[in-house]
Protein backbone atom coordinates (compact mmCIF):
# COMPACT_ATOMS: atom_id res chain seq x y z
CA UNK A 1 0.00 0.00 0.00
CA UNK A 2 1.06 3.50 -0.64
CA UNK A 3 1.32 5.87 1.39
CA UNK A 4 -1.96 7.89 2.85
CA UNK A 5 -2.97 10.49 5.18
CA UNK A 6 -5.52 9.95 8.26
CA UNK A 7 -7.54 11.93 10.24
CA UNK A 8 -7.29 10.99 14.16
CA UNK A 9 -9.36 12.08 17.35
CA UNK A 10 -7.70 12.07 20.74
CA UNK A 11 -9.93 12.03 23.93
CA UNK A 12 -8.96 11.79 27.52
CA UNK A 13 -11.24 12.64 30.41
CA UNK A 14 -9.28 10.32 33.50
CA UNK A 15 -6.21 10.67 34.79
CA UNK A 16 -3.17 8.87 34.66
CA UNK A 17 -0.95 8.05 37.72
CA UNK A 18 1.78 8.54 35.92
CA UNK A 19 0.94 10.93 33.32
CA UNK A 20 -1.30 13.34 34.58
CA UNK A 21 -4.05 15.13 33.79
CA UNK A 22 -6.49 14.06 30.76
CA UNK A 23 -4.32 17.22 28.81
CA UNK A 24 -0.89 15.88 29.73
CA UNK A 25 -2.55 12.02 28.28
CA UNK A 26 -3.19 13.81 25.21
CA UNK A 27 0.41 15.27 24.88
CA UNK A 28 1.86 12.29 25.86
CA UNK A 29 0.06 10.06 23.07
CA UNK A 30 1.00 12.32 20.56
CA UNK A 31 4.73 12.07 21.36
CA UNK A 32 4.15 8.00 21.57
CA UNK A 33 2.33 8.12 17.66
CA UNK A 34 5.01 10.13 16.49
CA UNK A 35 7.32 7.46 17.64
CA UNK A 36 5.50 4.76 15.76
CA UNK A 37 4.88 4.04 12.00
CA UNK A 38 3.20 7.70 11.39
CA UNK A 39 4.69 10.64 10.24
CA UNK A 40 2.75 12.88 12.39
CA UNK A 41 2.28 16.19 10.06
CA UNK A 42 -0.14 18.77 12.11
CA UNK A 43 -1.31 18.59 15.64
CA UNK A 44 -4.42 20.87 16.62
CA UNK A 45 -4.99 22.71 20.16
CA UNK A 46 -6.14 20.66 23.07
CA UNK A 47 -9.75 22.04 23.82
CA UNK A 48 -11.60 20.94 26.95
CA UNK A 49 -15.57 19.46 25.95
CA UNK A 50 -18.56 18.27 27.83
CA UNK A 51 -18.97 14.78 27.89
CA UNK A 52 -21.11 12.73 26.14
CA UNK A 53 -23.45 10.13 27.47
CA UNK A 54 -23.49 9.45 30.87
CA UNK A 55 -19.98 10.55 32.29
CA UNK A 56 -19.66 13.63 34.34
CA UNK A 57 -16.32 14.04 33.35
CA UNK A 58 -14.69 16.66 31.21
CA UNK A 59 -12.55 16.11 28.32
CA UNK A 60 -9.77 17.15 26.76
CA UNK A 61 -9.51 16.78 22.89
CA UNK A 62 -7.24 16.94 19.66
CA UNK A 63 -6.71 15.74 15.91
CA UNK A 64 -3.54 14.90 13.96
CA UNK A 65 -2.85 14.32 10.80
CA UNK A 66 -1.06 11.94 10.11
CA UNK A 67 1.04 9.98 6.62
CA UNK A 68 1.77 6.11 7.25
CA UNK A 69 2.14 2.87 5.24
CA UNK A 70 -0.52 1.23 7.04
CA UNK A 71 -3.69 0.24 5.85
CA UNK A 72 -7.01 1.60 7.58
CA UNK A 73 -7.49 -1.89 9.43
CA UNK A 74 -3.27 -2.04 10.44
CA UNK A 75 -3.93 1.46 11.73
CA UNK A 76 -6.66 0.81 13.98
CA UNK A 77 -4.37 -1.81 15.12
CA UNK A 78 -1.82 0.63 16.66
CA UNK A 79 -4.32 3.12 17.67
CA UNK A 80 -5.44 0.36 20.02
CA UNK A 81 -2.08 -0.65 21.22
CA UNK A 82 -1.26 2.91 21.83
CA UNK A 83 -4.87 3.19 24.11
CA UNK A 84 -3.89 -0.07 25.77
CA UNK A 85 -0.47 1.58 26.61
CA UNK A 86 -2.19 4.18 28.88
CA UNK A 87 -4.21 1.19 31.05
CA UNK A 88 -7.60 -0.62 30.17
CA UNK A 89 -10.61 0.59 28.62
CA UNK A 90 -13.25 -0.06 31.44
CA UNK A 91 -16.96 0.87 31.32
CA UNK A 92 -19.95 1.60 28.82
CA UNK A 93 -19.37 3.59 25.94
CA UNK A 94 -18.64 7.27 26.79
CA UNK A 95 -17.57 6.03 29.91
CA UNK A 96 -14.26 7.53 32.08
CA UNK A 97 -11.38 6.53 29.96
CA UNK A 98 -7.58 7.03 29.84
CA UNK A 99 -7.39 7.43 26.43
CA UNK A 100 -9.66 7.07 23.23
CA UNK A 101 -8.28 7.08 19.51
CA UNK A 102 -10.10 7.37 16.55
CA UNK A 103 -9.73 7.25 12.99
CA UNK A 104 -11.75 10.20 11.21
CA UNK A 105 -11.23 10.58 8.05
CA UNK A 106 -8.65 8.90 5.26
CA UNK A 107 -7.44 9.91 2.34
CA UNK A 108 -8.37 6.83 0.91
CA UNK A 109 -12.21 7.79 1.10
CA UNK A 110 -14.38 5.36 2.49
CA UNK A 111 -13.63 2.12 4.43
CA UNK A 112 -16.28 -0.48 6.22
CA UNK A 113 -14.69 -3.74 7.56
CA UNK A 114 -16.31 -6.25 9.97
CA UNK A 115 -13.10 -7.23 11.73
CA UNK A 116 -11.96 -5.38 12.75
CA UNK A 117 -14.94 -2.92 13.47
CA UNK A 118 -14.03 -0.23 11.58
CA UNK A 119 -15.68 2.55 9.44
CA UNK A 120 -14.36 5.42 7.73
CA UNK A 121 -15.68 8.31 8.09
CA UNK A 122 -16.18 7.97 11.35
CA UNK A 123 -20.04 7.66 11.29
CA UNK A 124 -20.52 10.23 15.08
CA UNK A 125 -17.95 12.71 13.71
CA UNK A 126 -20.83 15.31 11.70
CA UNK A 127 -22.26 15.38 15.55
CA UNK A 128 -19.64 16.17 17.84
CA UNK A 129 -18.19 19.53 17.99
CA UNK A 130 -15.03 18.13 20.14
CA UNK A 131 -14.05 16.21 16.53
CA UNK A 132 -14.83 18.78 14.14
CA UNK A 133 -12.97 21.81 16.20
CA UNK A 134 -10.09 19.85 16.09
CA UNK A 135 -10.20 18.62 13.01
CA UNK A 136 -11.19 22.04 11.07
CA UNK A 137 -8.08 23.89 12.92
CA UNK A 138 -5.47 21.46 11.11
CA UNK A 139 -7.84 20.46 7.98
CA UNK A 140 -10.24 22.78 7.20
CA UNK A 141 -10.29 21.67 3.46
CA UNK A 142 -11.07 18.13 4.31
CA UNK A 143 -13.91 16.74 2.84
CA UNK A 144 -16.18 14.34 3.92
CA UNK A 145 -16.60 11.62 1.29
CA UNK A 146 -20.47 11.00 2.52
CA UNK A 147 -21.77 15.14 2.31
CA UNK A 148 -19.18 16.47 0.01
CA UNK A 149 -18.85 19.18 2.75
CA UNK A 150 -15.40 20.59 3.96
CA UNK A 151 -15.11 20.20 7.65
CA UNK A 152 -15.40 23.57 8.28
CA UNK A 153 -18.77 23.55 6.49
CA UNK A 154 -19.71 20.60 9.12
CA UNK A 155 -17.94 22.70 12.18
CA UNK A 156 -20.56 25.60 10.90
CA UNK A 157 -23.41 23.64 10.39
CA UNK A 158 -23.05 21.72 13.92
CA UNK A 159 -22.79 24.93 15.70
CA UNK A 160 -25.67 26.63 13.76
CA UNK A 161 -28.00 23.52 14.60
CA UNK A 162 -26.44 23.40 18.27
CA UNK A 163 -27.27 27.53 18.54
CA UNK A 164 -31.13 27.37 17.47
């Protein structure tokens, strides 16, 4: 496989006892992915979000781009050897967790496997403001190959919908 770009969502809303606070996790998992098979080419802010679901906890989140060999399925393989790195994933979904890594976009286009679960775009990303912030700092031009829209067309359109 050549070589292709990705999309990826950080979240952290638990501390680490090692690590630190959910922004330090974030930090610290960056430095760990650019130490990997990616060529990690723009990092956005860290912002601090509401959770989703039922967790009471705040998070902190950020997007990289990022240029590797690896196929969509090989990638979600590291991302979840990187989240297993920072301790286990315990809980419900939107749950307290140490770390959470997803794969947004790819330049590829579109990707649906079975095994492992895996769909690209990320089919929650047009509905959460703590992916497209991110996202739309470092890739504003970015399409999504379901709408057609440029992720700062979703960014607007979430916040418009969000606002009335």
């Amino acid at each position: 496989m050549t070589s292709s770009h990705y999309l990826i969502a950080l979240g952290s809303n638990q501390r680490h006892a090692a690590i630190g606070s959910p922004r330090s996790i974030i930090a610290e998992a960056i430095a760990r992915l650019k130490r990997s098979d990616l060529v990690v080419e723009a990092v956005s802010p860290i912002i601090g979000s509401r959770p989703v679901g039922p967790s009471s906890r705040r998070y902190a989140n950020a997007a990289i781009i990022a240029r590797t060999d690896l196929d969509p399925a090989e990638l979600l393989g590291l991302l979840k050897s990187t989240e297993a790195e920072f301790g286990p994933r315990r809980g419900q979904d939107w749950s307290r967790r140490v770390l959470d890594l997803d794969i947004i976009l790819w330049g590829g286009g579109l990707w649906s496997s079975d095994r492992p679960a895996l769909t690209i775009p990320h089919p929650l990303m047009r509905e959460r403001s703590f992916v497209l912030g991110p996202a739309a700092a470092i890739a504003p031009d970015w399409r999504d190959p379901v709408t057609g829209l440029r992720l700062t067309h979703l960014r607007h359109r979430l916040n418009r919908f969000r606002s009335s």
